[in-house]
Protein backbone atom coordinates (compact mmCIF):
# COMPACT_ATOMS: atom_id res chain seq x y z
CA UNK A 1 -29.72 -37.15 5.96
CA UNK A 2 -27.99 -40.06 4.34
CA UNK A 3 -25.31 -38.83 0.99
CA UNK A 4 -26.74 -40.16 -1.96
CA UNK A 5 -24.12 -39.89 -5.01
CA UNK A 6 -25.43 -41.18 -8.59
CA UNK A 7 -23.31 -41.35 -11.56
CA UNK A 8 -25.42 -40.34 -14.65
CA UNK A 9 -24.88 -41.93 -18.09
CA UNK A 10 -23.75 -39.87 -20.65
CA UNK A 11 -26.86 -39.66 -22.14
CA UNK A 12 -30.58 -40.25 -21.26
CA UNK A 13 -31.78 -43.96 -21.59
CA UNK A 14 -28.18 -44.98 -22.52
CA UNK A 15 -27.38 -48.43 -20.61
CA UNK A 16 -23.92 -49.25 -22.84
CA UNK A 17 -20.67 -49.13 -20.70
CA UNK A 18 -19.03 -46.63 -22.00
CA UNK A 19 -18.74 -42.91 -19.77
CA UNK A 20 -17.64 -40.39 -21.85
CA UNK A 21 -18.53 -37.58 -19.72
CA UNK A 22 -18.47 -36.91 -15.85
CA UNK A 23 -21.31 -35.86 -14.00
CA UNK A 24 -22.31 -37.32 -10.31
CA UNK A 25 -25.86 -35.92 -8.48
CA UNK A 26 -25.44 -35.66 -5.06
CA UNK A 27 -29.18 -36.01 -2.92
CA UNK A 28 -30.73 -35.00 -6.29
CA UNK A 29 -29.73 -31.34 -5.86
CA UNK A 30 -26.19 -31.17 -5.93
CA UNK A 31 -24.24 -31.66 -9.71
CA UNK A 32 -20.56 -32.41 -9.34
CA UNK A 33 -19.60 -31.59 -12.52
CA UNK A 34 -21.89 -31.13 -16.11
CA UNK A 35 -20.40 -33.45 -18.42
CA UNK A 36 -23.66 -35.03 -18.97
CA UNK A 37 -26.24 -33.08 -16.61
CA UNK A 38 -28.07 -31.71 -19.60
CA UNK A 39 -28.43 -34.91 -21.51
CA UNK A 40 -29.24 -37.30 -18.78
CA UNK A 41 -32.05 -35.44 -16.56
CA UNK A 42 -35.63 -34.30 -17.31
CA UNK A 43 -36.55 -30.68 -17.19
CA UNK A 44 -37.72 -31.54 -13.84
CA UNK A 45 -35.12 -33.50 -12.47
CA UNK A 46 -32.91 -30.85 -13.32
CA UNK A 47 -35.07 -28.11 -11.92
CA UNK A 48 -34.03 -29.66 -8.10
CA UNK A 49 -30.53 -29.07 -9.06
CA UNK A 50 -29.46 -25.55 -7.02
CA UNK A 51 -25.33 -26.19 -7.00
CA UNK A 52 -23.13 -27.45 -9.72
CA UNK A 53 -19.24 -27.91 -8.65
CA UNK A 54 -16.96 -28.12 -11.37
CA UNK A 55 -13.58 -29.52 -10.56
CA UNK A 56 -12.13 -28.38 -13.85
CA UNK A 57 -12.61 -27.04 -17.56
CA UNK A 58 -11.84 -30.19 -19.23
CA UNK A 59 -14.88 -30.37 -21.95
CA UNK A 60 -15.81 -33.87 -20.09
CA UNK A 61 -16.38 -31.81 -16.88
CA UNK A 62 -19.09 -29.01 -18.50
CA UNK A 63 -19.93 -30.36 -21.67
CA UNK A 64 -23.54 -29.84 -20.95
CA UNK A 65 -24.00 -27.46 -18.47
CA UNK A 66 -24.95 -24.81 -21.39
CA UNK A 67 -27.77 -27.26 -22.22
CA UNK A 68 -28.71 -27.70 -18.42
CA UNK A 69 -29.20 -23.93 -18.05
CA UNK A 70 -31.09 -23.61 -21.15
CA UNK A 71 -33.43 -26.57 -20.35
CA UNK A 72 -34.27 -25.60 -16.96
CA UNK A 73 -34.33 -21.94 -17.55
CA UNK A 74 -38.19 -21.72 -17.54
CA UNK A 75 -38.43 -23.70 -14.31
CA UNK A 76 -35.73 -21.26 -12.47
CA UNK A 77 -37.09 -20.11 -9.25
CA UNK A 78 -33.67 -19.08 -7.93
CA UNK A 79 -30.34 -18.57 -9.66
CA UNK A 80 -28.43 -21.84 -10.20
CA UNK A 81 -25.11 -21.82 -8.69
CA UNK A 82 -22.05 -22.38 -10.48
CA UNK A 83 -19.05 -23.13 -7.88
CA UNK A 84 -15.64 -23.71 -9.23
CA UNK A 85 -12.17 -21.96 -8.96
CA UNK A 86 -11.68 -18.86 -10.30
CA UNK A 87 -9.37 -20.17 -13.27
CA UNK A 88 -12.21 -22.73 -14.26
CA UNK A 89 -15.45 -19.45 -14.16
CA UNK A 90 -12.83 -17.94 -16.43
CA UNK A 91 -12.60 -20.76 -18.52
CA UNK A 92 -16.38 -21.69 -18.57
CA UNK A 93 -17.07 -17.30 -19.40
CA UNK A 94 -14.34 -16.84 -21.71
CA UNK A 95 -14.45 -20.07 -24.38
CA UNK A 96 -18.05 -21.43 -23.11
CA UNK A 97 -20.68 -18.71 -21.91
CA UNK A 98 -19.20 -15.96 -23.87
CA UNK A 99 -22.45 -14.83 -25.85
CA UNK A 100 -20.40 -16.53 -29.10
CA UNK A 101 -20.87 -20.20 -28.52
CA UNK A 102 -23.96 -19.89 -25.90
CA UNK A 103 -25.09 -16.54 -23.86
CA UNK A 104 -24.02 -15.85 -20.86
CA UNK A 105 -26.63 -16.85 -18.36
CA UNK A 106 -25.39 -15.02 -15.95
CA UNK A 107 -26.69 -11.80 -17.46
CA UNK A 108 -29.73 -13.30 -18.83
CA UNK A 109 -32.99 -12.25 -15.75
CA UNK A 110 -34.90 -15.44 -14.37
CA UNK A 111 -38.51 -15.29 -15.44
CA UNK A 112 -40.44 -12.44 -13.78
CA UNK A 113 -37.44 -11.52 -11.42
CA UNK A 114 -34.03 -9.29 -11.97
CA UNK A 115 -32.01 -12.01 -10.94
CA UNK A 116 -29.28 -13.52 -13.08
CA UNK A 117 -30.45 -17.28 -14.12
CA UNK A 118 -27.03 -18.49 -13.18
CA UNK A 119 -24.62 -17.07 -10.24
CA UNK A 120 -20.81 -17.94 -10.33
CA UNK A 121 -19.69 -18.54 -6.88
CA UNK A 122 -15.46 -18.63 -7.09
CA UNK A 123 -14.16 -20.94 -4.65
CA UNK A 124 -10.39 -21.66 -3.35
CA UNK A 125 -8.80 -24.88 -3.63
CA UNK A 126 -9.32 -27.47 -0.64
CA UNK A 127 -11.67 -24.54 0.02
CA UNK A 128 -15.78 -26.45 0.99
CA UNK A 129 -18.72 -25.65 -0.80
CA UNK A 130 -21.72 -24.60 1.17
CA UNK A 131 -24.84 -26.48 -0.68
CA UNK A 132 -28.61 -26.67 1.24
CA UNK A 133 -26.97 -26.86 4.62
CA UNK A 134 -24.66 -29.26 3.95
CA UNK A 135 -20.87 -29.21 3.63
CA UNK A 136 -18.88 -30.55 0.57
CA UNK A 137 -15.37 -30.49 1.34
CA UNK A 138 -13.46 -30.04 -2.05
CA UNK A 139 -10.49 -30.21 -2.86
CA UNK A 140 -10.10 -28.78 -6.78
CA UNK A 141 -7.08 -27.74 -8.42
CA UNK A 142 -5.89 -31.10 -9.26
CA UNK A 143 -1.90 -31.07 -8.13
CA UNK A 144 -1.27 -34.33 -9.15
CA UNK A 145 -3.50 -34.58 -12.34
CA UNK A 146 -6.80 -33.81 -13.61
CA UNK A 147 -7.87 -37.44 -12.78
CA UNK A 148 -5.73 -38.68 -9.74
CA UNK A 149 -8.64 -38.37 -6.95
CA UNK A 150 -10.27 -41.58 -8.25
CA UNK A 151 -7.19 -43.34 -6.60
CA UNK A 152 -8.75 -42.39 -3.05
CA UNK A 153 -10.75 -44.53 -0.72
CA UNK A 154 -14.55 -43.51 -1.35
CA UNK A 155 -16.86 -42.30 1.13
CA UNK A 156 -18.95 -45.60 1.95
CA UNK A 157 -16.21 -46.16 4.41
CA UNK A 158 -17.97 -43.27 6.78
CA UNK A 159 -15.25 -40.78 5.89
CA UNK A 160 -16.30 -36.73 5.05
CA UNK A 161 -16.83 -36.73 1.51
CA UNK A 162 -13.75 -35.26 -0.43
CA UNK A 163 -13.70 -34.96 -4.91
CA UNK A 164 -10.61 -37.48 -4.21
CA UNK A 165 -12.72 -39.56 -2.71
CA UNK A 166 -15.26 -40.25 -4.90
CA UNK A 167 -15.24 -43.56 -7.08
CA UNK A 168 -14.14 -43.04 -10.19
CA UNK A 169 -16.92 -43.53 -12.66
CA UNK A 170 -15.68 -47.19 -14.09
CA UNK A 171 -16.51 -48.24 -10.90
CA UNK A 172 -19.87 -47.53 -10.44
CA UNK A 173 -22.32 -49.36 -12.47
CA UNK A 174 -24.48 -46.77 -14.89
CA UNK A 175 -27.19 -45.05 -12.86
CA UNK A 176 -26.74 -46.89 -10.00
CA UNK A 177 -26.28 -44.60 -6.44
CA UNK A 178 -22.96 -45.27 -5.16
């Protein structure tokens, strides 16, 4: 299956140049990160979404992923997964998900099941992510900055698809698949 990576805007029908907020789909059911995955996708759209890989707490980086739970929540026919490092689930539960600002979805059942709506999956850094039979190699933690992976060569170039090797989002046009 060919890797399809889209960069969404940060909001739906927005065409300015601006990116505020970080959030790439990868073959329509993969999120790497949720600055904007709540704003930018239909119900529906975001109902295809099973993974969501944060690569860190900035508010950039999950900004939105409390809305994308809560707007997909009806549609849920399995838990969404939440993958990130076990600094950034603490993060996203303790000043995010903490039943003050939004509920913890985690503990919320899906409709007619006694599943959790979301499950967070802790992952290591340079540790893959396993997502629909496919592989995404990760490397999170950010030892050189929050932002340095955008300096890497990006995956066009047939090369296994690393975070550092994604373009960075001023150099993708708005919407367009990379």
């Amino acid at each position: 299956m060919p890797l399809r990576i889209q960069l969404l805007p940060t909001s739906l029908g927005d065409r300015s140049q601006t990116q505020s907020l970080t959030t790439f789909i990868i073959n329509g059911t993969i999120a790497l990160d949720a600055g904007s995955l709540g704003f930018s996708l239909s119900g529906a759209q975001l109902a295809q979404v099973e993974h969501v890989i944060i690569t860190h707490s900035h508010l950039d980086h999950v900004a939105s992923l409390p809305i994308a739970i809560a707007e997909v929540f009806p549609r849920l026919k399995r838990p969404m997964k939440i993958h990130a490092t076990d600094g950034v689930l603490k993060a996203i539960r303790d000043h995010l998900m903490n039943g003050v600002i939004w509920p913890d979805f985690s503990k919320i059942k899906m409709l007619g099941s006694d599943r959790g709506a979301i499950e967070f999956i802790p992952i290591r850094p340079n540790e893959g992510v396993r997502a629909r039979r496919r592989e995404v190699p990760a490397r999170l933690g950010q030892p050189r900055g929050a932002h340095d992976w955008h300096r890497r060569r990006d995956p066009r170039r047939g090369r296994r698809l690393h975070l550092r090797h994604l373009p960075h989002r001023r150099h993708l046009g708005r919407g367009q698949p990379a």
